[in-house]
C-alpha atoms as a PDB file:
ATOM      1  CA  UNK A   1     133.179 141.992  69.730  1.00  0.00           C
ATOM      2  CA  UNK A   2     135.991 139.576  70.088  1.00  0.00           C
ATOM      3  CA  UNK A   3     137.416 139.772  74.015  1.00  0.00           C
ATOM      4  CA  UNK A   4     135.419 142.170  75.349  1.00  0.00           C
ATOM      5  CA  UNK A   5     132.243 140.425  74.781  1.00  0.00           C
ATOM      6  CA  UNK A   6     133.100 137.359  75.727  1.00  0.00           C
ATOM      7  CA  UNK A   7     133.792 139.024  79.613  1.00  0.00           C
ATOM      8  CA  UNK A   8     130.310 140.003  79.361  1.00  0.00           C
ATOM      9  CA  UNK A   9     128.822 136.841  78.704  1.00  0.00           C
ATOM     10  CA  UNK A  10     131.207 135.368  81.095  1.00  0.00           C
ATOM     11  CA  UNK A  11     129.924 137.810  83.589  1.00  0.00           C
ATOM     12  CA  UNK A  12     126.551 136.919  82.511  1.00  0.00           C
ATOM     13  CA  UNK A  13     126.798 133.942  82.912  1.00  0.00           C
ATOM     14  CA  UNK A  14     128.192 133.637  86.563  1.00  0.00           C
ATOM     15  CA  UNK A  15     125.403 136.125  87.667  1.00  0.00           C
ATOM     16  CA  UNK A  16     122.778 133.276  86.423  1.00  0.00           C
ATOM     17  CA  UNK A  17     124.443 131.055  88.637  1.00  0.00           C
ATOM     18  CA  UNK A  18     124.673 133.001  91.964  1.00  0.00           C
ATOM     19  CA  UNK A  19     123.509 130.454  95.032  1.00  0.00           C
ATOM     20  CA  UNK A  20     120.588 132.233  96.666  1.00  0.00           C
ATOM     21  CA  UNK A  21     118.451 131.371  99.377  1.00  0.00           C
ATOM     22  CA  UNK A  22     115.406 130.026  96.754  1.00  0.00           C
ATOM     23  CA  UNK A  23     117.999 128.256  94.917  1.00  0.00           C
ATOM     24  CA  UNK A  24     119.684 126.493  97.705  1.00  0.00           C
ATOM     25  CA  UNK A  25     115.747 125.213  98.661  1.00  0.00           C
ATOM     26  CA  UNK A  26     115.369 123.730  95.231  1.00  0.00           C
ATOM     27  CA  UNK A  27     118.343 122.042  94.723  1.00  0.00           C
ATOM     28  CA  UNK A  28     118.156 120.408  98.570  1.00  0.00           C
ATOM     29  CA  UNK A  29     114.348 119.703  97.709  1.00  0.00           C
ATOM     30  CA  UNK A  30     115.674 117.939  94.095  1.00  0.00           C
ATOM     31  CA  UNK A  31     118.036 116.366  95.742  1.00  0.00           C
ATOM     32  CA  UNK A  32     116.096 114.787  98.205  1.00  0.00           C
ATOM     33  CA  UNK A  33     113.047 113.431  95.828  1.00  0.00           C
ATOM     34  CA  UNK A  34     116.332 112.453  93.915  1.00  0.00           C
ATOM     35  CA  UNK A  35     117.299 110.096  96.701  1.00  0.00           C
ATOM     36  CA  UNK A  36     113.707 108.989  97.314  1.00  0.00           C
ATOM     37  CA  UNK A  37     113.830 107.625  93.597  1.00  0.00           C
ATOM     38  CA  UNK A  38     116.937 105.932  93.855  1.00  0.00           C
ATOM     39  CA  UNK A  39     116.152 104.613  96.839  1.00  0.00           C
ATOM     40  CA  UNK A  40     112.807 103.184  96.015  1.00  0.00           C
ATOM     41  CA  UNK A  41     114.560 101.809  92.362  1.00  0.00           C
ATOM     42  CA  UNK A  42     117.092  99.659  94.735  1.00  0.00           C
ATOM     43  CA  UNK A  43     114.106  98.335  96.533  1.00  0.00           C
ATOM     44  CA  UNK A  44     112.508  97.306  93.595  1.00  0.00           C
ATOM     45  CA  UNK A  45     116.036  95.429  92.493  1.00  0.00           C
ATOM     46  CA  UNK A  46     116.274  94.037  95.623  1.00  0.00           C
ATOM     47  CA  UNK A  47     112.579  92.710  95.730  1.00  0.00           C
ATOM     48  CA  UNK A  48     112.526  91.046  92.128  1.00  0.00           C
ATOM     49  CA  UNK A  49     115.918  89.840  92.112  1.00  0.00           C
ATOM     50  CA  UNK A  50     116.055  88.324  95.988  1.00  0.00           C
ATOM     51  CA  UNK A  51     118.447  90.574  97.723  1.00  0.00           C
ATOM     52  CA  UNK A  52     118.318  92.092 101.137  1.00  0.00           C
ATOM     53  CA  UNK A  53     116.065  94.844 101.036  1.00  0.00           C
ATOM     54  CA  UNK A  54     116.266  98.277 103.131  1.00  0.00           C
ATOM     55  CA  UNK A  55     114.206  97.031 105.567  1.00  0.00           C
ATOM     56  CA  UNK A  56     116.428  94.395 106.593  1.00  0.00           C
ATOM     57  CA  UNK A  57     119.442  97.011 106.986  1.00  0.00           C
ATOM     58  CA  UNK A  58     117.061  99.033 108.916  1.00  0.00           C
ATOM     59  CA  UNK A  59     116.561  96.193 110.960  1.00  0.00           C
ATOM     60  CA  UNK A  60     119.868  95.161 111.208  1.00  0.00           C
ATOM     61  CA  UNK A  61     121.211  98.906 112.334  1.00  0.00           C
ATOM     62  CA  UNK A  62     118.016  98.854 115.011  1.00  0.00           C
ATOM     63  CA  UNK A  63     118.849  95.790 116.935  1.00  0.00           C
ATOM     64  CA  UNK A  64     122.546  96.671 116.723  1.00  0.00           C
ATOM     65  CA  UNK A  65     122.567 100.192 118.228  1.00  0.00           C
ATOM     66  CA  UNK A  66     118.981 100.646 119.999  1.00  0.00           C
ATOM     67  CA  UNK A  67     120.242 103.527 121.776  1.00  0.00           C
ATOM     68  CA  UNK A  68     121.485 105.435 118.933  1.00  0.00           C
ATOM     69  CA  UNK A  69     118.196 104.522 116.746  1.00  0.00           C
ATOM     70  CA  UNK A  70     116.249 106.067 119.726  1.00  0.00           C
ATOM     71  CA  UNK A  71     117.722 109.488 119.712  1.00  0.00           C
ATOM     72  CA  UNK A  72     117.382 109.606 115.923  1.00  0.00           C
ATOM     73  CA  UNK A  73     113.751 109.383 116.022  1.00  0.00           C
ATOM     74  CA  UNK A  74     113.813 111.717 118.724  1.00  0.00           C
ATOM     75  CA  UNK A  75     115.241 113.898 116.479  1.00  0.00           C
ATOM     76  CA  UNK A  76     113.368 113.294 113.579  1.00  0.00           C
ATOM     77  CA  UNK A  77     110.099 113.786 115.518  1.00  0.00           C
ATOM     78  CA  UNK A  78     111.432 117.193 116.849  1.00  0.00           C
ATOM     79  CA  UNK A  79     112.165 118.188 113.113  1.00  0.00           C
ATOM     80  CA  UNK A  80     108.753 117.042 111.572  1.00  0.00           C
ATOM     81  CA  UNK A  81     107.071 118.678 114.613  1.00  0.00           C
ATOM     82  CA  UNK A  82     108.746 121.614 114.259  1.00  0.00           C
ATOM     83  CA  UNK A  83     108.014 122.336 110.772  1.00  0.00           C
ATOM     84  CA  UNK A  84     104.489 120.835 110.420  1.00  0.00           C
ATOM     85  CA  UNK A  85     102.987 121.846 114.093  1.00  0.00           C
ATOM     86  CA  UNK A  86     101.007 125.426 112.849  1.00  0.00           C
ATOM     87  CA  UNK A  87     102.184 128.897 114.085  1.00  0.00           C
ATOM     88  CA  UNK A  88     100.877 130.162 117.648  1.00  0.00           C
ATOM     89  CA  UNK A  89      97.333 130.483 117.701  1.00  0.00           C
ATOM     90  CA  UNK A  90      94.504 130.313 120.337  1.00  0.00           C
ATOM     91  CA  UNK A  91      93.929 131.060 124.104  1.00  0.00           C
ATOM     92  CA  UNK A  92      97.165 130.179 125.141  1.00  0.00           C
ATOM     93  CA  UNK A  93      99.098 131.936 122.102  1.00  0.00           C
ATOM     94  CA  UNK A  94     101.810 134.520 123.169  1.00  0.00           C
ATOM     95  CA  UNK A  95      99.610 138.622 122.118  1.00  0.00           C
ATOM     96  CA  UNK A  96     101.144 139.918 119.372  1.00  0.00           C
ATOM     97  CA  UNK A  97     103.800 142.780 120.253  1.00  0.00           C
ATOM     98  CA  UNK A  98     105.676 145.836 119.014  1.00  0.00           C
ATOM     99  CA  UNK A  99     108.887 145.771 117.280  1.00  0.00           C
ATOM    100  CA  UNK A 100     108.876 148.939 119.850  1.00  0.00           C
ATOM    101  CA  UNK A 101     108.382 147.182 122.380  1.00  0.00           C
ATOM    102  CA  UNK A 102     110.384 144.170 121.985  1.00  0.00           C
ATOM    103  CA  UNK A 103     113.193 146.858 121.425  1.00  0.00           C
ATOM    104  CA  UNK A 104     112.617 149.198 124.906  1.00  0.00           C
ATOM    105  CA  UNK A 105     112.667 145.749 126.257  1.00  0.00           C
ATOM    106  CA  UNK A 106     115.711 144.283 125.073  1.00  0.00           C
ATOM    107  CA  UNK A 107     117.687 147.888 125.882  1.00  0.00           C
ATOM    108  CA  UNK A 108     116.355 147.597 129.652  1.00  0.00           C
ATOM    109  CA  UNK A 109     117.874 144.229 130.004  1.00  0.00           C
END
């Protein structure tokens, strides 16, 4: 077996890890309950032991640049809206079209 099949479990091997779209989601989605954690373990220091908590940074960063702390709610409220608001339904929902259509429309403009 000797060189040859160690390519193909080389080659194996490199095809398990290929980034994909579903992988990319779960390793952002790890990362970010991974954050949470540590996070929430520094709080708990911080709490038992006396230290400034987050809050206080929080606080800090707030009164120090309102301006800035503004827009990022802004922008956080855009983002959660976006993704938690449901799709278009109702009276005033857009009727649903024809990739046909959408097409002869796009070639007439």
């Amino acid at each position: 077996m000797g060189r040859a099949g160690w390519g193909v479990r080389r080659a194996a091997k490199l095809a398990a890890m290929i980034l994909t779209r579903g992988n990319l989601f779960s390793f952002l989605v790890t990362a970010f309950v991974g954050a949470i954690f540590l996070l929430m373990v520094f709080e708990t220091w911080a709490l038992f032991t006396g230290n400034k908590t987050i809050t206080d940074y929080f606080r800090e960063a707030v009164h120090g640049f309102p301006g800035l702390a503004f827009v990022i709610a802004i922008l956080v409220g855009i983002v959660l809206g976006h993704f938690l608001w449901g799709p278009a339904t109702g009276l005033l929902a857009p009727a649903p079209r024809t990739i046909r259509e959408l097409m002869s429309r796009r070639a007439a403009n």
